[in-house]
N, C-alpha and C. Protein backbone atom coordinates (compact mmCIF):
# COMPACT_ATOMS: atom_id res chain seq x y z
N UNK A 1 18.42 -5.46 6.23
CA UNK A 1 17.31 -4.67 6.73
C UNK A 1 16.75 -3.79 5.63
N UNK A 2 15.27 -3.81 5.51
CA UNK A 2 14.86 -2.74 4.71
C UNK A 2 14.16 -1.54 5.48
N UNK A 3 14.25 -0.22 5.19
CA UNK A 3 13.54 0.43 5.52
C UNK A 3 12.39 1.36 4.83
N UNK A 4 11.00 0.78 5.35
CA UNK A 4 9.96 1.85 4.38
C UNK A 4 9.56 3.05 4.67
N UNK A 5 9.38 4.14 4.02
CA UNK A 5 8.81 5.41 4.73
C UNK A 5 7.59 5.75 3.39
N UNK A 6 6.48 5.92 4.42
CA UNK A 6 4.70 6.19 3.72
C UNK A 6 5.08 7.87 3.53
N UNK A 7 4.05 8.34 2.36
CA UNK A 7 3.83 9.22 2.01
C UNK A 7 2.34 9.35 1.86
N UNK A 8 1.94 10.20 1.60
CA UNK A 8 0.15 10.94 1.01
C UNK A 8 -0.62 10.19 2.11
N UNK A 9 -2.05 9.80 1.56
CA UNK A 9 -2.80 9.95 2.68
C UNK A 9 -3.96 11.40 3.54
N UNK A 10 -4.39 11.00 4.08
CA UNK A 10 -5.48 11.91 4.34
C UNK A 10 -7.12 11.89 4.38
N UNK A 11 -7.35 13.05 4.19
CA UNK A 11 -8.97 13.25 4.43
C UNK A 11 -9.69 13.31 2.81
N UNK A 12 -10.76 12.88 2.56
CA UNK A 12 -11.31 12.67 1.00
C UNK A 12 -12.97 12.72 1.14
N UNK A 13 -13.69 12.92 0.62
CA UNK A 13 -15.01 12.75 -0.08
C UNK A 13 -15.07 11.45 -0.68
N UNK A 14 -16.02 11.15 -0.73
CA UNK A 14 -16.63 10.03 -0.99
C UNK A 14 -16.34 10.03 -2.80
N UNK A 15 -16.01 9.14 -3.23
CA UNK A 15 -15.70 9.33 -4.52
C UNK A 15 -14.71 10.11 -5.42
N UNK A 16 -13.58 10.58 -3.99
CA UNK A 16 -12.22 11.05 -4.55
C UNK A 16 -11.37 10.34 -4.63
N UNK A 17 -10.17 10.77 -4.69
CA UNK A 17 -9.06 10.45 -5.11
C UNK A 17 -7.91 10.61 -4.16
N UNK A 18 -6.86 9.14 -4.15
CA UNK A 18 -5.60 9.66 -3.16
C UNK A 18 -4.37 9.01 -3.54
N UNK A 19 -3.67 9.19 -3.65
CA UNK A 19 -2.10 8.26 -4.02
C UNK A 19 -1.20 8.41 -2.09
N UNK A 20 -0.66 6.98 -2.17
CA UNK A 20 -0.14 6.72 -1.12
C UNK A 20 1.52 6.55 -1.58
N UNK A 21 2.44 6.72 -1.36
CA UNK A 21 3.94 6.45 -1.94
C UNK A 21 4.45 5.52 -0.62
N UNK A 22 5.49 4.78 -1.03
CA UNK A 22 6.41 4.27 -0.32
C UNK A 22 7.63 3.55 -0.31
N UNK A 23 8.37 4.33 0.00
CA UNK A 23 9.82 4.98 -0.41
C UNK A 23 10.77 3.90 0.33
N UNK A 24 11.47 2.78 0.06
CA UNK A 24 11.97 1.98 0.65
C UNK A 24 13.55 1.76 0.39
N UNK A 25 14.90 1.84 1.74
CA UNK A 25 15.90 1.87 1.31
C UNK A 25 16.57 0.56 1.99
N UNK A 26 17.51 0.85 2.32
CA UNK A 26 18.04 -0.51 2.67
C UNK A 26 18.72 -1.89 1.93
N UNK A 27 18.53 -2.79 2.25
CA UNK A 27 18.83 -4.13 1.34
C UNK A 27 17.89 -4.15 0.31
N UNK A 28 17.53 -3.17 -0.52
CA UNK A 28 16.48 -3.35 -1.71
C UNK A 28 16.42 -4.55 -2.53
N UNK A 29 17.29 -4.73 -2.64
CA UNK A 29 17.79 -6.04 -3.23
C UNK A 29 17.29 -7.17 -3.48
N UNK A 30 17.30 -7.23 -1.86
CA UNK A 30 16.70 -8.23 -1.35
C UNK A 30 15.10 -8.37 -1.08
N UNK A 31 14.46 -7.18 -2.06
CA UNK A 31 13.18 -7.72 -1.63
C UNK A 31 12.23 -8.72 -2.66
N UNK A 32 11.29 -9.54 -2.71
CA UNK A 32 11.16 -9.88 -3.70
C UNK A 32 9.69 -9.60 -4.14
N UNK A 33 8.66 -9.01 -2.76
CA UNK A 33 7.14 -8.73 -2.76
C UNK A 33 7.20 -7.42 -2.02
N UNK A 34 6.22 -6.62 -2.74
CA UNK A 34 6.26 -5.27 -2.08
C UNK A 34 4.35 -5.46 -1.98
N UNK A 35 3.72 -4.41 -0.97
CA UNK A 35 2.29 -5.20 -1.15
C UNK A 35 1.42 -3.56 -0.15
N UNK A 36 0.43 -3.09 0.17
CA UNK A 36 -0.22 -2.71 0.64
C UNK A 36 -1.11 -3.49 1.38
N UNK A 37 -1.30 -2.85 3.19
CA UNK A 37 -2.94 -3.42 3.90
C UNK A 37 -3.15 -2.37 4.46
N UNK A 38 -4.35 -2.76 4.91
CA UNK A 38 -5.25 -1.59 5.82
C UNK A 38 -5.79 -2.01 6.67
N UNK A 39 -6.09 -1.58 7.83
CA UNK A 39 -6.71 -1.67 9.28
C UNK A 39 -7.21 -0.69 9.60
N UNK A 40 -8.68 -1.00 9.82
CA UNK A 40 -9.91 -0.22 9.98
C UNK A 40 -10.06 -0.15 11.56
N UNK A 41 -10.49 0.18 12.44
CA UNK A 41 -10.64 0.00 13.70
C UNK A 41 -11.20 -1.16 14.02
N UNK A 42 -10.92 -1.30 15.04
CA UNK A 42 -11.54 -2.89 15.65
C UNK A 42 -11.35 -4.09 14.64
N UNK A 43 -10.39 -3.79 13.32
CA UNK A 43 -10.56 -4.84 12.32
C UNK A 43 -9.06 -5.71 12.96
N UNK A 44 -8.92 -6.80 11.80
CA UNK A 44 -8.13 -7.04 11.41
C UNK A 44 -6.83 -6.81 10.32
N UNK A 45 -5.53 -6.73 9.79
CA UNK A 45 -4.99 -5.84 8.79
C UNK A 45 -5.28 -6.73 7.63
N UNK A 46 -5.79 -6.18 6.94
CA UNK A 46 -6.20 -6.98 5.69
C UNK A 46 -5.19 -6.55 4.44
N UNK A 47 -4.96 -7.25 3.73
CA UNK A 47 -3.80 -6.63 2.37
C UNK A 47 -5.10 -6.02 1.09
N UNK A 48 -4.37 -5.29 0.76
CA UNK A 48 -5.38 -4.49 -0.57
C UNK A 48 -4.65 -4.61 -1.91
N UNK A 49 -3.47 -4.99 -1.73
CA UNK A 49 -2.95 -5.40 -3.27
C UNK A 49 -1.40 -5.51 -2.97
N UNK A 50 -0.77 -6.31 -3.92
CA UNK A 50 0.94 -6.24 -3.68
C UNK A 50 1.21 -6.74 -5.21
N UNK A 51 2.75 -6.50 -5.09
CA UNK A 51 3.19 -6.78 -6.70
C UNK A 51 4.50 -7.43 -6.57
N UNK A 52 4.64 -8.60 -6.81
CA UNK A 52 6.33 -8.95 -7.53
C UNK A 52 7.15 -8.53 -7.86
N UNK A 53 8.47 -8.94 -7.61
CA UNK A 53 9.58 -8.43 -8.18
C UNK A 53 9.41 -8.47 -9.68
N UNK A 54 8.68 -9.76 -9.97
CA UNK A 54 8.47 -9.85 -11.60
C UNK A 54 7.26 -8.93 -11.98
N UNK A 55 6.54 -8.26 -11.32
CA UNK A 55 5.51 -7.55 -12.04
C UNK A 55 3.98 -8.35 -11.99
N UNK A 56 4.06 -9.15 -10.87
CA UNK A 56 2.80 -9.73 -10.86
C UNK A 56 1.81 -8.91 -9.50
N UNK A 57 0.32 -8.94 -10.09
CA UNK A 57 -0.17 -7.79 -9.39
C UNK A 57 -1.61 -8.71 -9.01
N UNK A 58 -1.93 -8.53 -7.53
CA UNK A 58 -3.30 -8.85 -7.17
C UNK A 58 -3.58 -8.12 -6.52
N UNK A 59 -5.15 -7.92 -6.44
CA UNK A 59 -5.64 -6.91 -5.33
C UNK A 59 -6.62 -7.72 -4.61
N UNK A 60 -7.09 -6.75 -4.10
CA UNK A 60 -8.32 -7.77 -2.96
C UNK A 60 -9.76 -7.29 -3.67
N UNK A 61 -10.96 -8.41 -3.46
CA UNK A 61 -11.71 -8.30 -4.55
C UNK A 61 -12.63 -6.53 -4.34
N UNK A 62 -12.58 -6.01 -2.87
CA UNK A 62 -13.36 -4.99 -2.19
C UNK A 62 -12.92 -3.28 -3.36
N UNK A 63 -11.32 -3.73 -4.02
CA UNK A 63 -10.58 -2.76 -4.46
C UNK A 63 -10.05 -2.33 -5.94
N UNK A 64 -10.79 -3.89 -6.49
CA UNK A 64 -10.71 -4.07 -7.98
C UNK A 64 -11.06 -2.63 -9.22
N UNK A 65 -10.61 -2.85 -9.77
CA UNK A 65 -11.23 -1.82 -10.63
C UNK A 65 -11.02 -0.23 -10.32
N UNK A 66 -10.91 -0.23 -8.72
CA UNK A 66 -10.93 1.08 -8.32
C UNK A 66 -9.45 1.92 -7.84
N UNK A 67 -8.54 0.91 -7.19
CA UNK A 67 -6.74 0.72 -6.76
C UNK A 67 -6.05 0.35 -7.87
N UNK A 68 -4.57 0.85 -7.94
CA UNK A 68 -3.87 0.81 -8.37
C UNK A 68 -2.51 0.44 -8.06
N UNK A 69 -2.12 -0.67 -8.10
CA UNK A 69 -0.18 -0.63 -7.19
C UNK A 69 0.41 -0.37 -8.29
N UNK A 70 1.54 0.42 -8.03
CA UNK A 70 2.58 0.27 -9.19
C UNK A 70 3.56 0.22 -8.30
N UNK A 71 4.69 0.19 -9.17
CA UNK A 71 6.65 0.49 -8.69
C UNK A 71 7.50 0.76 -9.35
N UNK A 72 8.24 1.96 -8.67
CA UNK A 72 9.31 2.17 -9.71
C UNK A 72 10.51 1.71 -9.24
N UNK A 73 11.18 0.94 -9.73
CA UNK A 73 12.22 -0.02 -9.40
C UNK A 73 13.15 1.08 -9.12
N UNK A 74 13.91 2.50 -10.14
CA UNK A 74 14.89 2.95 -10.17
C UNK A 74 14.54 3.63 -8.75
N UNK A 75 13.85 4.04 -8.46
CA UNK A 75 13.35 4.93 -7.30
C UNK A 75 13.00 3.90 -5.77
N UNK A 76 12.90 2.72 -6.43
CA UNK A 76 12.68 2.20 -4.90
C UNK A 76 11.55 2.45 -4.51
N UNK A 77 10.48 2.99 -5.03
CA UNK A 77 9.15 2.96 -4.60
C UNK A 77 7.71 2.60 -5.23
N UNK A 78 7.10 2.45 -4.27
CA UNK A 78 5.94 1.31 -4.34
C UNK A 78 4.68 2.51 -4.61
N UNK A 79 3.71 3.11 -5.42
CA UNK A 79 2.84 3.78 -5.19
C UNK A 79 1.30 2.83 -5.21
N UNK A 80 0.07 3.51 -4.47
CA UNK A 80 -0.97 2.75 -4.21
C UNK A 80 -2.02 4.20 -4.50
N UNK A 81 -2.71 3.95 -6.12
CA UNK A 81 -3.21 5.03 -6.69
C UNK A 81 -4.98 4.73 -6.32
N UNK A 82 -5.94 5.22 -5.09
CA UNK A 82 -7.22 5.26 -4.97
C UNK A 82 -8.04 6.07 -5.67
N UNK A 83 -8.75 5.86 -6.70
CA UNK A 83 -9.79 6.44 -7.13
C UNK A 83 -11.02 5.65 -6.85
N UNK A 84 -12.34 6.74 -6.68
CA UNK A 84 -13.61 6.54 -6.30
C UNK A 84 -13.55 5.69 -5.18
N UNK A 85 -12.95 6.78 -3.85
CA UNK A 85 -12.90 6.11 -2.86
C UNK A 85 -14.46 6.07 -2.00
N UNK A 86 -14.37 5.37 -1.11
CA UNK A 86 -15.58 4.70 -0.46
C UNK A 86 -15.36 5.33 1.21
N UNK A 87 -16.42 5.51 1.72
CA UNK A 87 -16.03 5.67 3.35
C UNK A 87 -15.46 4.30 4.09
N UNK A 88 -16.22 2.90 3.44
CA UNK A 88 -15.42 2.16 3.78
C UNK A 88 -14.66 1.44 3.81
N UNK A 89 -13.45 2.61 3.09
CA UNK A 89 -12.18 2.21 2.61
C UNK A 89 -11.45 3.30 3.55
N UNK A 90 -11.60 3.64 5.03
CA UNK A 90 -11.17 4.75 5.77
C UNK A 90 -10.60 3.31 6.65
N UNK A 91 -8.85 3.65 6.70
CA UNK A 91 -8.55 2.88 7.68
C UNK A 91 -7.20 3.25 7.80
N UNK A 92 -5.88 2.39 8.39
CA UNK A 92 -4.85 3.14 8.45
C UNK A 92 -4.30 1.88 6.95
N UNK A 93 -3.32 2.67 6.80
CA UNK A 93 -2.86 2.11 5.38
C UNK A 93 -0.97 1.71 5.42
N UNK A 94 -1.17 0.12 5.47
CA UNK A 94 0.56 0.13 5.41
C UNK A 94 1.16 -0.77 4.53
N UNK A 95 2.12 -0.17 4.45
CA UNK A 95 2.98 -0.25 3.29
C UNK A 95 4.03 -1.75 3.59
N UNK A 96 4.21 -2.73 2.99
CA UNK A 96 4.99 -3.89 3.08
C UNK A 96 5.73 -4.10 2.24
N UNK A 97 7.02 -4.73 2.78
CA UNK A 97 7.82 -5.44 1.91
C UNK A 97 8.56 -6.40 2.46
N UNK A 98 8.65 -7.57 1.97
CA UNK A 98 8.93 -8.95 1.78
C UNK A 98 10.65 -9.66 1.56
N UNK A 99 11.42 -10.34 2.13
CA UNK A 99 12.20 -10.33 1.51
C UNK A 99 12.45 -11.91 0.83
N UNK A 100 13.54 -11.87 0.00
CA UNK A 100 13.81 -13.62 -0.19
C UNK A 100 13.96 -14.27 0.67
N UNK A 101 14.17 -14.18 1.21
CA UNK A 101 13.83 -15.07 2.78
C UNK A 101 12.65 -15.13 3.85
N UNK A 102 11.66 -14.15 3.38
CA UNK A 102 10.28 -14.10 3.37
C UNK A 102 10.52 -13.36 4.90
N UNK A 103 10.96 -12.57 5.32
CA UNK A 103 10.72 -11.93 5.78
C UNK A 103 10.27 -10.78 6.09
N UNK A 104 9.55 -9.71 6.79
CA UNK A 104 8.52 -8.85 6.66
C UNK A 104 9.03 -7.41 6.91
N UNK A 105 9.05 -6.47 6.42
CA UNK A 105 8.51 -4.90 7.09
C UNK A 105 7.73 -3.77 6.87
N UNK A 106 7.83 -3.30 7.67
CA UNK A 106 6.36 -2.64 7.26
C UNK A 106 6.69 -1.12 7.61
N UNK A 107 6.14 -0.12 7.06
CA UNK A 107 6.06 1.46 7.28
C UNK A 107 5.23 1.72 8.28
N UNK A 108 5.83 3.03 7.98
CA UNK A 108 4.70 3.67 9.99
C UNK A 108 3.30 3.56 9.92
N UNK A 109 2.56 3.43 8.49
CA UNK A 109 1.18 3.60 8.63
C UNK A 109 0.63 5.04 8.28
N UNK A 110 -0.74 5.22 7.18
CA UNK A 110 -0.93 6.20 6.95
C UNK A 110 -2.17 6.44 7.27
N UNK A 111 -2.88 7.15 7.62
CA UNK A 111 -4.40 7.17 7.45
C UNK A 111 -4.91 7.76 6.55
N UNK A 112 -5.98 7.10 5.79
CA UNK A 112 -6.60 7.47 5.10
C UNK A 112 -8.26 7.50 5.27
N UNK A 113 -8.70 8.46 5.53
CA UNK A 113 -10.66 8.61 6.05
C UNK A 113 -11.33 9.35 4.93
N UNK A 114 -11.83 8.58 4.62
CA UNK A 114 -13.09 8.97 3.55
C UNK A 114 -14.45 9.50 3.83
N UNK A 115 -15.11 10.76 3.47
CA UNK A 115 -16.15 10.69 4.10
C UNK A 115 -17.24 10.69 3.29
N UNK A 116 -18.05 10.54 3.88
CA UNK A 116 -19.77 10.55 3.03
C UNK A 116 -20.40 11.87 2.51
């Protein structure tokens, strides 16, 4: 079993800034994809970026240039760095991880609302 717990999050201006953390214990071990999504109301959860155990990193094309995933292995955590955020990038924000056996979990969810 892994367990994730979200950090940061919140309220922003249009063109600020937010770091999201997520702090994961458990069978660490065993994970091999750690990843970020978001769900906007009435949406679907869409992923905004995830990274490999090896260090491989994609984002989604809406977040390029502007998101950041990193991880710190010794710490067990996953950070998701937003600059020049957008209003519609206001949604709830969760945190994933994957295991070798491709199985899923996910954190409580953060919100993050951007405004105009």
């Amino acid at each position: 079993q892994v367990q994730l717990v979200q950090s940061g999050g919140g309220l922003v201006q249009a063109g600020g800034s937010l770091r999201l953390s997520c702090a994961a214990s458990g069978s660490t071990s065993s994970i091999r994809t750690m990843g970020w999504y978001r769900q906007a109301p009435g949406n679907q959860r869409d992923v905004v970026a995830t990274i490999s155990l090896g260090g491989s990193i994609n984002y989604a094309d809406s977040v390029k240039g502007r998101f950041t995933i990193s991880r710190d292995a010794a710490k067990n955590t996953m950070y998701l760095q937003m600059n020049s955020l957008k209003p519609e990038d206001t949604a709830v924000y969760y945190c994933n991880a994957q295991n070798i056996w491709y199985k899923n979990y996910w954190g409580q969810g953060t919100e993050v609302t951007v405004s105009s």
